[in-house]
C-alpha atoms as a PDB file:
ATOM      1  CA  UNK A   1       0.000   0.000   0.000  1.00  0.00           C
ATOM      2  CA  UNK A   2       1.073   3.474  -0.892  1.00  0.00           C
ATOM      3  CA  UNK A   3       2.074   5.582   2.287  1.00  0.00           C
ATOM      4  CA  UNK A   4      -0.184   8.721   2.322  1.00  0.00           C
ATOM      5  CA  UNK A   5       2.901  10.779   3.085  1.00  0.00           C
ATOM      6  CA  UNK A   6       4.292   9.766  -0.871  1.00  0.00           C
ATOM      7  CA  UNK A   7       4.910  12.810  -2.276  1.00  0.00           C
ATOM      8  CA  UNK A   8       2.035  13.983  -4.869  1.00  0.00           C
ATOM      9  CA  UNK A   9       2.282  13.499  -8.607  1.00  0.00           C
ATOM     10  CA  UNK A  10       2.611  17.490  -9.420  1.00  0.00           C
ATOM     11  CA  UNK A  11       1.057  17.320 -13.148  1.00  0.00           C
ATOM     12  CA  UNK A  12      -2.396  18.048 -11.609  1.00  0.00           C
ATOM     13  CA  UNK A  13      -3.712  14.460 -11.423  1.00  0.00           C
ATOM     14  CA  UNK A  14      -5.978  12.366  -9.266  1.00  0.00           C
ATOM     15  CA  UNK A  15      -3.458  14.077  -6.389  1.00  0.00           C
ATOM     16  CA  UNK A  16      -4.593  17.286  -7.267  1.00  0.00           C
ATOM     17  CA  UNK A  17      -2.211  20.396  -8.810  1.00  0.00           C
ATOM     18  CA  UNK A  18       1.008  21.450  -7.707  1.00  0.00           C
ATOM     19  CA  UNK A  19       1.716  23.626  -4.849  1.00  0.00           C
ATOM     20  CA  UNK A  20       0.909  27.346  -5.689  1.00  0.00           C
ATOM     21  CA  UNK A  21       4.266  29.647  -5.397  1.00  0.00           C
ATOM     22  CA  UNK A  22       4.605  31.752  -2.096  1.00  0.00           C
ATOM     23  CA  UNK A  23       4.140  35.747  -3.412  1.00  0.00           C
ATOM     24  CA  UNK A  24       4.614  37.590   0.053  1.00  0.00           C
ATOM     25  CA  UNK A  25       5.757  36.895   3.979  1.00  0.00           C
ATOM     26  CA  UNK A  26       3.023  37.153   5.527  1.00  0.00           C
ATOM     27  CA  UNK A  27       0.136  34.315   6.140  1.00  0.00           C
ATOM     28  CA  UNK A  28      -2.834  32.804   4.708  1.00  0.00           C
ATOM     29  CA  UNK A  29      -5.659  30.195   6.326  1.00  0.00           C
ATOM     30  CA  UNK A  30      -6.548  26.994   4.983  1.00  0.00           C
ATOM     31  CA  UNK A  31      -9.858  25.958   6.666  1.00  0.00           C
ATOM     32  CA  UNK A  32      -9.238  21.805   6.470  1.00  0.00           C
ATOM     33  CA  UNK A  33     -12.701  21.308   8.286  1.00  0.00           C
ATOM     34  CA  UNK A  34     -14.827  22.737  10.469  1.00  0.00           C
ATOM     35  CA  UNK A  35     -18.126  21.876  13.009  1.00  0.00           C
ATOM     36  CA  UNK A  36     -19.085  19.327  15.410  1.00  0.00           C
ATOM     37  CA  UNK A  37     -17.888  16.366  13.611  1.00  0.00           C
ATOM     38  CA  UNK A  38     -14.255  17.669  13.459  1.00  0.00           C
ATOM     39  CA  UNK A  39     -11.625  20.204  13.088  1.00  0.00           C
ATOM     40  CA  UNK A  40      -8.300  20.933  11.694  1.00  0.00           C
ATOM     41  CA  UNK A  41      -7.152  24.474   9.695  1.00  0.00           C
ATOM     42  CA  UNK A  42      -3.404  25.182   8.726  1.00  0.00           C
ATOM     43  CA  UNK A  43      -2.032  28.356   8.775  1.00  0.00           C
ATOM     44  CA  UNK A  44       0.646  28.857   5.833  1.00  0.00           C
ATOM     45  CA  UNK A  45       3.774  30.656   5.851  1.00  0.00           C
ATOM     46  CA  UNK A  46       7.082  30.794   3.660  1.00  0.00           C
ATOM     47  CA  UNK A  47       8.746  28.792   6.418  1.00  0.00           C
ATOM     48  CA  UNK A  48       6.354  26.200   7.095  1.00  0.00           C
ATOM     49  CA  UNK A  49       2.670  25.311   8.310  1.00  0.00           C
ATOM     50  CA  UNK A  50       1.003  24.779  11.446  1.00  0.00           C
ATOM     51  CA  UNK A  51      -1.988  22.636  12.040  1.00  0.00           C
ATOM     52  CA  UNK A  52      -4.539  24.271  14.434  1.00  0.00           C
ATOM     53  CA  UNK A  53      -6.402  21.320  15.557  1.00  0.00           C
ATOM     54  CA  UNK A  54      -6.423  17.815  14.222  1.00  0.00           C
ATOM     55  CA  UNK A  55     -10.225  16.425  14.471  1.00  0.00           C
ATOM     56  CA  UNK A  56     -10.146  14.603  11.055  1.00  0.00           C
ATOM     57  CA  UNK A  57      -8.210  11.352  10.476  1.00  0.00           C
ATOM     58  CA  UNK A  58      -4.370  11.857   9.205  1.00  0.00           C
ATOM     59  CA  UNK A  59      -5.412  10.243   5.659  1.00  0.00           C
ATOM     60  CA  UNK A  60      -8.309  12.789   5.545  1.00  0.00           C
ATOM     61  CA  UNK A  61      -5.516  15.520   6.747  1.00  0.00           C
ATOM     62  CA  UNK A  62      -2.557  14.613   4.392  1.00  0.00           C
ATOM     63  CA  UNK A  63      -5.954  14.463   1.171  1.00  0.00           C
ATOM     64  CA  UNK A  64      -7.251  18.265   2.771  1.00  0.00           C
ATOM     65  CA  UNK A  65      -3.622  19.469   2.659  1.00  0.00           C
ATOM     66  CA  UNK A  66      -3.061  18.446  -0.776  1.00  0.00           C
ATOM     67  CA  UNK A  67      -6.818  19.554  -1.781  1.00  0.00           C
ATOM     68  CA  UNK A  68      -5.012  23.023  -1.090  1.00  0.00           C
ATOM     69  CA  UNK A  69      -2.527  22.673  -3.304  1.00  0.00           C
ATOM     70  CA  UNK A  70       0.234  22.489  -0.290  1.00  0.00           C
ATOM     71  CA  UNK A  71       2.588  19.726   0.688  1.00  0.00           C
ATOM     72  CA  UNK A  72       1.915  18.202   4.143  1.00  0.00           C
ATOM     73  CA  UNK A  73       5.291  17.388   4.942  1.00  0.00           C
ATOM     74  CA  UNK A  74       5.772  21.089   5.124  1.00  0.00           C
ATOM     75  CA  UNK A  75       3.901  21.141   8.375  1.00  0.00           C
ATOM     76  CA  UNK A  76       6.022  21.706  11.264  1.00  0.00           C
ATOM     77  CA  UNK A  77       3.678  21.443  14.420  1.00  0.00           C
ATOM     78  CA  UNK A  78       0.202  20.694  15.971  1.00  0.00           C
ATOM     79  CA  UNK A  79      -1.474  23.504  18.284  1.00  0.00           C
ATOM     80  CA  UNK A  80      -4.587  22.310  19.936  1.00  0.00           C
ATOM     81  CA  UNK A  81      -7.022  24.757  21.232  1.00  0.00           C
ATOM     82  CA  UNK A  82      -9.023  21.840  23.710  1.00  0.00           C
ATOM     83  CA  UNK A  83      -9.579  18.224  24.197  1.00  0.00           C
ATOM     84  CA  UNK A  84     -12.626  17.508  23.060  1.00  0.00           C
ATOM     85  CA  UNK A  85     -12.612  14.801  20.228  1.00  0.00           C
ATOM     86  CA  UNK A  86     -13.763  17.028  17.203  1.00  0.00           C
ATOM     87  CA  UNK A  87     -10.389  18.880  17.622  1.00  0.00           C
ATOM     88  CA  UNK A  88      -7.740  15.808  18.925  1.00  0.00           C
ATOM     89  CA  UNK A  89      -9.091  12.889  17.432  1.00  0.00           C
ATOM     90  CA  UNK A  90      -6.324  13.019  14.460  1.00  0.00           C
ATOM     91  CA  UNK A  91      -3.486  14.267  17.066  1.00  0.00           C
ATOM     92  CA  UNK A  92      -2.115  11.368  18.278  1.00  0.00           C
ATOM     93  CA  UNK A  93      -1.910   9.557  14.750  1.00  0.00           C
ATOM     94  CA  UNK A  94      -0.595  12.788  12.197  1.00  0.00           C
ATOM     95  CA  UNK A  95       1.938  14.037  14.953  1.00  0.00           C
ATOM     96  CA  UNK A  96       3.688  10.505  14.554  1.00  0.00           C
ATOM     97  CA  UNK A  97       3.250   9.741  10.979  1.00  0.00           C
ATOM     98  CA  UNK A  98       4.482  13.793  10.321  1.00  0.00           C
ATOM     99  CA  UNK A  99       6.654  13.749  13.265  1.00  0.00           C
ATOM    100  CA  UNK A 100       6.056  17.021  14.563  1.00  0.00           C
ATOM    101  CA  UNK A 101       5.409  18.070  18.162  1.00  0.00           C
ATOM    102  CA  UNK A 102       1.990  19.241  19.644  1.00  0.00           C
ATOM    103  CA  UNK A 103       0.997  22.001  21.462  1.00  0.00           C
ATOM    104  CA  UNK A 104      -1.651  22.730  24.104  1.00  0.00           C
ATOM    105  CA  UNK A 105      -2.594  23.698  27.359  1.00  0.00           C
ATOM    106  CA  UNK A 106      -1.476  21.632  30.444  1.00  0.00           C
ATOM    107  CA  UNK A 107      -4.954  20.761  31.029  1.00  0.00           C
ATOM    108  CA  UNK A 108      -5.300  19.735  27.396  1.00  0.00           C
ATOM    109  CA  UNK A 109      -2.184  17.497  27.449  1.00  0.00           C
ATOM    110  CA  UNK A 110      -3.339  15.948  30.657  1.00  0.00           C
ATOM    111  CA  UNK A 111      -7.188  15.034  29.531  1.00  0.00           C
ATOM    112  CA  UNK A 112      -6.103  13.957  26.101  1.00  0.00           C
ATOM    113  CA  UNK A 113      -3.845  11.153  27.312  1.00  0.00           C
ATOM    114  CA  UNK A 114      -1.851  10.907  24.564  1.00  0.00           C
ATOM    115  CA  UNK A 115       0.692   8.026  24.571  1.00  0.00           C
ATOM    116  CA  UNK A 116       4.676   8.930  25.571  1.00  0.00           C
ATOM    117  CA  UNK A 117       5.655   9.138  22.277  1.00  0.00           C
ATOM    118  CA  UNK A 118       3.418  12.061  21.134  1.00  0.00           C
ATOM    119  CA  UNK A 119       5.856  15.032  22.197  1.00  0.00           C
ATOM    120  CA  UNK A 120       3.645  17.457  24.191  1.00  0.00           C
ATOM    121  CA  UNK A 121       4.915  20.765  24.818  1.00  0.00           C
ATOM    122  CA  UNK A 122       2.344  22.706  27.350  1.00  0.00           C
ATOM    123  CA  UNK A 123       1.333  26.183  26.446  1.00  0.00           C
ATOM    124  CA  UNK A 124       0.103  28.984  28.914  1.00  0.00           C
ATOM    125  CA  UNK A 125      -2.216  31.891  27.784  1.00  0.00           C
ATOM    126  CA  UNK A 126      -0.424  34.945  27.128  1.00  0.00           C
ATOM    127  CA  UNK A 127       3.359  33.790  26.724  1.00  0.00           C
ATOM    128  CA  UNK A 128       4.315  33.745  23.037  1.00  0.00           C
ATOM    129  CA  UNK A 129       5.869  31.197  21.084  1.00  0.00           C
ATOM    130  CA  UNK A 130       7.362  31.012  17.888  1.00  0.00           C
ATOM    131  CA  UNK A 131       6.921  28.021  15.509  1.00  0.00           C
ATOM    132  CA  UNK A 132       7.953  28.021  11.703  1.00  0.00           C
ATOM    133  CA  UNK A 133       8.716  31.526  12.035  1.00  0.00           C
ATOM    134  CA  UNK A 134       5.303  32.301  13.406  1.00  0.00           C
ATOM    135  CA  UNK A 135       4.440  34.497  16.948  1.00  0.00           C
ATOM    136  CA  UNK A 136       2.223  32.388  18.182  1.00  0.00           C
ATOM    137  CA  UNK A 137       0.038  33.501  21.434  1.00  0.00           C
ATOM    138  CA  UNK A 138      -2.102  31.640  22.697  1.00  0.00           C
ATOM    139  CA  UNK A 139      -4.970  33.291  25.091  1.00  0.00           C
ATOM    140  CA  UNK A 140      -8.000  32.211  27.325  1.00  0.00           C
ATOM    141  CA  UNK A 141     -10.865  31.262  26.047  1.00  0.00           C
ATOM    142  CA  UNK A 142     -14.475  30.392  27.694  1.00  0.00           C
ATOM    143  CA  UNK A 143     -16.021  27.162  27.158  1.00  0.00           C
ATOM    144  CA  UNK A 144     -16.529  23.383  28.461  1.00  0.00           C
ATOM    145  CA  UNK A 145     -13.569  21.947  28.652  1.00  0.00           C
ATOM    146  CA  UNK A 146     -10.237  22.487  30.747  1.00  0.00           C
ATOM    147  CA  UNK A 147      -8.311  25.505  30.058  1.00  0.00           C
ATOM    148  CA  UNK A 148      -9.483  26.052  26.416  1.00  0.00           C
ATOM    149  CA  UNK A 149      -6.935  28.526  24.028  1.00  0.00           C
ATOM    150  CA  UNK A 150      -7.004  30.923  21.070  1.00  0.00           C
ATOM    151  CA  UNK A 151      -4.255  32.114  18.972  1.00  0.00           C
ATOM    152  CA  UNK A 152      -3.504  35.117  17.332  1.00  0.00           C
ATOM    153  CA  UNK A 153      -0.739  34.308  14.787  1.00  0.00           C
ATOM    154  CA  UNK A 154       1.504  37.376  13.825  1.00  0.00           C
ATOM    155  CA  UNK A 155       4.139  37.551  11.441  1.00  0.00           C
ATOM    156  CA  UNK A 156       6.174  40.268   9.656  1.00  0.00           C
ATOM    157  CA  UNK A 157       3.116  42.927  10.573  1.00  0.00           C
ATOM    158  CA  UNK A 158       0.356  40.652   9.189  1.00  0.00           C
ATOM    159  CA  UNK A 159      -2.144  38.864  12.014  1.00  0.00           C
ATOM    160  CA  UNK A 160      -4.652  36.165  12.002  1.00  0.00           C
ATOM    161  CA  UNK A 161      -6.989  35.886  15.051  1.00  0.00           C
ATOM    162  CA  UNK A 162      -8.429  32.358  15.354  1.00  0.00           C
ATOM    163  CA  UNK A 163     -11.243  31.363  17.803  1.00  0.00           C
ATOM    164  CA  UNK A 164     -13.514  28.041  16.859  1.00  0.00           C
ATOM    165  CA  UNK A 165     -14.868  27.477  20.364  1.00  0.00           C
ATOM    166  CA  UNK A 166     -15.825  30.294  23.257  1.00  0.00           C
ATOM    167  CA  UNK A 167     -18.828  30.475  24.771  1.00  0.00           C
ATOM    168  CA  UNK A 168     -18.834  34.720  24.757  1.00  0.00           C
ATOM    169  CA  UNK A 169     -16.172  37.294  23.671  1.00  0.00           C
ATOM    170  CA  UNK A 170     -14.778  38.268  26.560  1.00  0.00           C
ATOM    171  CA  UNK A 171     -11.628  41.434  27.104  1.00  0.00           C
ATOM    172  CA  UNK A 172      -9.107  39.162  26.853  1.00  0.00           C
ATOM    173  CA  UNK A 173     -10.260  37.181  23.903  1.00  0.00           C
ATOM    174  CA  UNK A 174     -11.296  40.628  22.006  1.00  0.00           C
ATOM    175  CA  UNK A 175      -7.894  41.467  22.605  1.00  0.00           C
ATOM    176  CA  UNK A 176      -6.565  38.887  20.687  1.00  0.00           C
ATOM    177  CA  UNK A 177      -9.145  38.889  18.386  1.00  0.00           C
ATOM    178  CA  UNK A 178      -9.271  42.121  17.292  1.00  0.00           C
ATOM    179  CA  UNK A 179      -6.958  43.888  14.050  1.00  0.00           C
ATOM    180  CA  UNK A 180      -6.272  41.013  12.432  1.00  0.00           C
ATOM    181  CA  UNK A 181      -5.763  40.663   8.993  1.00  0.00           C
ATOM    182  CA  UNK A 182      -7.896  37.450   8.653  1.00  0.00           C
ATOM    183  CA  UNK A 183     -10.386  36.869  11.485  1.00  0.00           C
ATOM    184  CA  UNK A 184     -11.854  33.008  12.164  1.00  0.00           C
ATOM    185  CA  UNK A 185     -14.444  33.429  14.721  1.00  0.00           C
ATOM    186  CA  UNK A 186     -16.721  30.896  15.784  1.00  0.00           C
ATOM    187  CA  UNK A 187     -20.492  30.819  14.581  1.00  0.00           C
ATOM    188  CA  UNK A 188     -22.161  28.176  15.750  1.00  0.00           C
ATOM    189  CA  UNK A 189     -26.140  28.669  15.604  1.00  0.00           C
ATOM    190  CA  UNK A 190     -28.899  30.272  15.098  1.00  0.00           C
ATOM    191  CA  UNK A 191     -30.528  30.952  18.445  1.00  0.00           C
ATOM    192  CA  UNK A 192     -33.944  30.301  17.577  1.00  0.00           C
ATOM    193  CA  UNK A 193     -33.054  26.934  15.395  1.00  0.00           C
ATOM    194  CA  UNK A 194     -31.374  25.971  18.138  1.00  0.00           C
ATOM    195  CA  UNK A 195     -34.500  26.423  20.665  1.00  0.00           C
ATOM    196  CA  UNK A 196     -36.576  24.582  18.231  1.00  0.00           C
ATOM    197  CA  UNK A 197     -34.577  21.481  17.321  1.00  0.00           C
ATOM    198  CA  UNK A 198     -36.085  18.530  18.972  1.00  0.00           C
ATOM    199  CA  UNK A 199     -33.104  16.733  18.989  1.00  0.00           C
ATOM    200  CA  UNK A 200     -31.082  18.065  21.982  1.00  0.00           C
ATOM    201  CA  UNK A 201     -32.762  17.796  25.277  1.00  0.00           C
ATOM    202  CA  UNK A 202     -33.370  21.225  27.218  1.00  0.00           C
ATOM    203  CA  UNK A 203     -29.581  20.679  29.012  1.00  0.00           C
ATOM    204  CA  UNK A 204     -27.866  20.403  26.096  1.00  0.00           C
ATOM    205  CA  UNK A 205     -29.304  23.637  24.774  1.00  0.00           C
ATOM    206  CA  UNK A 206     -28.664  25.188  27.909  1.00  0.00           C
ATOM    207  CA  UNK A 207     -24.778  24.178  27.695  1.00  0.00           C
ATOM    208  CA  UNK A 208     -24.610  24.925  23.903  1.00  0.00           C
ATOM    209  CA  UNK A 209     -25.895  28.779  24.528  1.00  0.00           C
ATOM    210  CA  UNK A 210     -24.519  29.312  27.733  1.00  0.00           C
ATOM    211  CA  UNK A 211     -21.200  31.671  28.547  1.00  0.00           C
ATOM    212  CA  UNK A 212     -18.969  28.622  28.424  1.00  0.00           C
ATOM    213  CA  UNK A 213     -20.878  26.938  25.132  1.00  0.00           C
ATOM    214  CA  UNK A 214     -20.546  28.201  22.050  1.00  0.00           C
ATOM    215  CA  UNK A 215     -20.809  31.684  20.178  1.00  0.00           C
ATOM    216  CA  UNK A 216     -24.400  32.205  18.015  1.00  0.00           C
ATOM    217  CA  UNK A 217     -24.611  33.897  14.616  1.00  0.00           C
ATOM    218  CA  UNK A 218     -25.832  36.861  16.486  1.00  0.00           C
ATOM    219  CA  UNK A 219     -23.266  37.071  18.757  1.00  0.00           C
ATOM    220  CA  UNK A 220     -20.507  36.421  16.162  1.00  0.00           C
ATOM    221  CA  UNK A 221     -22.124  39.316  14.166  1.00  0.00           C
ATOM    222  CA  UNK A 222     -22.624  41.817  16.817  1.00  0.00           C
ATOM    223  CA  UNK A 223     -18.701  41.169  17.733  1.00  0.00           C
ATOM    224  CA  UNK A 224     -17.784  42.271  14.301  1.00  0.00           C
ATOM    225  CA  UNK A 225     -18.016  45.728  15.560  1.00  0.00           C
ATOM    226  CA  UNK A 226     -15.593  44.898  18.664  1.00  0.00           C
ATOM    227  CA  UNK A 227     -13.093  43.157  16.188  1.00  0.00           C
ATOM    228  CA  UNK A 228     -13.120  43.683  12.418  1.00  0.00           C
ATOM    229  CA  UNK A 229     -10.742  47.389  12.136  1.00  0.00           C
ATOM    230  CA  UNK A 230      -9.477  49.178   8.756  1.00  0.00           C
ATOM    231  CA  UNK A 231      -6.765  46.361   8.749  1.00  0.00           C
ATOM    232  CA  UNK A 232      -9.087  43.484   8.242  1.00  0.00           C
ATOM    233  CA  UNK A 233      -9.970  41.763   5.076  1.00  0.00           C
ATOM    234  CA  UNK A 234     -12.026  38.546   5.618  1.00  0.00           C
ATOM    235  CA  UNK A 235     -13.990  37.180   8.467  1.00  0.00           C
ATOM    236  CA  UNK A 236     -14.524  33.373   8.743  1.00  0.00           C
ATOM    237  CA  UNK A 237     -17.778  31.887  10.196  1.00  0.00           C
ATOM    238  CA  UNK A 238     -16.114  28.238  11.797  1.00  0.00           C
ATOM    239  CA  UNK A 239     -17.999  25.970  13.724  1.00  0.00           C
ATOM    240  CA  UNK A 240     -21.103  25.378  11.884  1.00  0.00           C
ATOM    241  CA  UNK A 241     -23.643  23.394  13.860  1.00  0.00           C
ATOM    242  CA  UNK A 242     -25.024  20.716  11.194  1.00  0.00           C
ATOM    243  CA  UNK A 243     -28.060  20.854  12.736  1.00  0.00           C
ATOM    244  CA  UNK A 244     -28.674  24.477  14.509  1.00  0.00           C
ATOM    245  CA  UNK A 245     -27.550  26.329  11.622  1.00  0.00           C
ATOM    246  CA  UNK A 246     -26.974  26.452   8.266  1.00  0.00           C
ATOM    247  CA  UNK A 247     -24.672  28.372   5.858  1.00  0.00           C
ATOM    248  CA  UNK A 248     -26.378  30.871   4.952  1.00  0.00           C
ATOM    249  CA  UNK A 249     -28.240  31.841   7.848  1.00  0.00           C
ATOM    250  CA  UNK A 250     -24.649  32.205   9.029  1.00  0.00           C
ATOM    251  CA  UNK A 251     -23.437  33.981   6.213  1.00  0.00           C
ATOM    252  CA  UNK A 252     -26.413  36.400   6.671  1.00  0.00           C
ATOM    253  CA  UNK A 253     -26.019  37.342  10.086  1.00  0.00           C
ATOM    254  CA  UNK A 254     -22.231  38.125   9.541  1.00  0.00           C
ATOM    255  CA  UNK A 255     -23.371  40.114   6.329  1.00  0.00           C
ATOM    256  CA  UNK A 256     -25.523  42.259   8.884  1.00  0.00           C
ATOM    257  CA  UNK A 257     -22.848  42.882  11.310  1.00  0.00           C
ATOM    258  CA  UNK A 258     -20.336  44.145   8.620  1.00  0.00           C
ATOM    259  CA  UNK A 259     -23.293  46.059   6.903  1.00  0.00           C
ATOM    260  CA  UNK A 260     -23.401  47.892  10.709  1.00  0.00           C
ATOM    261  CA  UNK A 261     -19.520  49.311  10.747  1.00  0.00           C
ATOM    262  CA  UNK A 262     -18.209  52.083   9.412  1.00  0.00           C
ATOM    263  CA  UNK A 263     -16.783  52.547   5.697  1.00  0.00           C
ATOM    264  CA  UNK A 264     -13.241  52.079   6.571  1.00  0.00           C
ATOM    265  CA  UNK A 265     -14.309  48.761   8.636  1.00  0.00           C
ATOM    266  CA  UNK A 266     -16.462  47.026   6.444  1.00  0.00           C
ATOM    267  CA  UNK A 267     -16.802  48.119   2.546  1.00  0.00           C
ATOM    268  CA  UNK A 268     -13.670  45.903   1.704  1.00  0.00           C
ATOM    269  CA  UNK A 269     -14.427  43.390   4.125  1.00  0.00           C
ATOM    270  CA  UNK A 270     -14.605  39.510   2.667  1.00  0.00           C
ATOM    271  CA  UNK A 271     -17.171  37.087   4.793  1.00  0.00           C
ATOM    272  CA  UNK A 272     -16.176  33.480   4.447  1.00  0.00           C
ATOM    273  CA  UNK A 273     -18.302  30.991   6.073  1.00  0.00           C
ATOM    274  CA  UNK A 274     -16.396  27.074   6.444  1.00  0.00           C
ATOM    275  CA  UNK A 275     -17.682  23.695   7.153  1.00  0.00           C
ATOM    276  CA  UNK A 276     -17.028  20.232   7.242  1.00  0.00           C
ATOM    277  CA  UNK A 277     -17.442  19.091   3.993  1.00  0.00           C
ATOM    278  CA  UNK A 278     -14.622  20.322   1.800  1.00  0.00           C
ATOM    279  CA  UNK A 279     -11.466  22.429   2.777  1.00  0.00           C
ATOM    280  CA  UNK A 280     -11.390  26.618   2.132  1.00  0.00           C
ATOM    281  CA  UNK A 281      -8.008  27.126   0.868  1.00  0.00           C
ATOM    282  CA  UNK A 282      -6.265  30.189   0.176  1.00  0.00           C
ATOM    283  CA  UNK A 283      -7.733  32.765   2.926  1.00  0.00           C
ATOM    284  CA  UNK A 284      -5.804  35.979   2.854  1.00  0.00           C
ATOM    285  CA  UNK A 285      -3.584  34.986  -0.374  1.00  0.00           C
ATOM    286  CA  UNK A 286      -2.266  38.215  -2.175  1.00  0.00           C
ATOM    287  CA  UNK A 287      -4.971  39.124  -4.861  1.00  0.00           C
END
């Protein structure tokens, strides 16, 4: 059997078309997948990429990457925002096969349980790191599960703020957040498809909507205004709900919230909305 990590015929076959060439030093996102089924972006630079979360299978990782034109042994780490299984399921499997490290929280590290030879380097909110030539730092974040992180990625003045999971937008997180080239916010439902669906009994919904859940449409769109500045040129909806939302209900409400900021916030402004289906390549790549 062919190893998935054989490098890709380049002639723009079956393995899809040859890496497109780098044109400045800054960064672009490449949303792998995204919602409650799993979750795994990459964020691109001249020096190297880093997977953000690895919720997918390392076949369906090493097929995503190369989907995007980009070669996966060109990935040089793993940050994990939290251990629930939509974002580690893939961890323990792609950071052996690619042989790159992983980094999280403490907590993260602990509750994944990842065997000895996964190489876990723990990462506290606010001190910055650098990885493949990247400032990585990593800040708090509320929601269900131990010590959950962001990232703001910064590199030769460009800035990508990157949030799939937080219950509300709180200081620190808007901090982050905020002027950022590229913005990837979580938008998870629609409050009142959410209140109707008869699938989730009333706890769920409680947990789901509550300050350490997950972040609505309408939340996501009124943050816009707290976030998006003259310096930002796309905002990504991530997180989908597959069964509280739907694309473009989400794509709407962030619509509404850039259609509420001022000229020099929003006329120029690019609203990208991901899911789990197929990867969004190329977010942020010079025009």
């Amino acid at each position: 059997m062919t190893s998935p990590l054989a490098r890709p015929d380049t002639s723009g076959g079956p393995c899809g078309p040859a890496p497109a060439p780098w044109g400045h030093d800054g960064l672009r996102l490449h949303v792998l997948a995204t919602g409650s089924k799993g979750n795994a972006s990459l964020v691109e630079t001249p020096e190297g990429i880093i997977l953000v979360d690895c919720g997918i299978s390392c076949r369906q990782v090493i097929a995503r990457t190369r989907a995007c034109g980009l070669d996966p042994l060109r990935i040089r780490a793993i940050l994990v925002t939290h251990e629930h299984v939509d974002h580690v399921a893939g961890v323990r499997v792609t950071a052996g096969k690619l042989g790159v490290p992983v980094y999280a929280s403490l907590a993260t590290l602990r509750g994944a349980r990842w065997p000895s030879e996964v190489s876990g380097t723990p990462l506290q909110a606010r001190r910055p790191l650098e990885v493949a030539g990247v400032r990585v730092i990593p800040f708090s974040v509320p929601h269900d599960a131990p010590e959950t992180l962001g990232f703001r990625f910064e590199r030769a003045g460009d800035a990508i703020g990157f949030c799939t999971d937080i219950g509300h937008l709180t200081d620190e997180a808007g901090e982050y957040l905020s002027d950022a080239r590229i913005l990837a916010l979580e938008s998870n439902h629609d409050v009142a498809m959410l209140s109707d669906y008869p699938g989730y009994p009333a706890s769920l919904k409680r947990r789901i909507g509550g300050d350490d859940g997950h972040l609505s449409n309408a939340q996501a769109s009124e943050g816009l205004a707290r976030l998006v500045t003259s310096r930002t040129q796309a905002v990504v909806g991530m997180h989908i709900s597959e069964h509280t939302n739907l694309p473009g209900v989400c794509r709407d409400a962030l619509e509404r919230g850039r259609d509420l900021l001022a000229p020099a916030q929003g006329r120029h402004l690019q609203i990208i909305v991901a899911g789990e289906a197929r990867p969004v390549a190329g977010i942020g790549a010079e025009s």
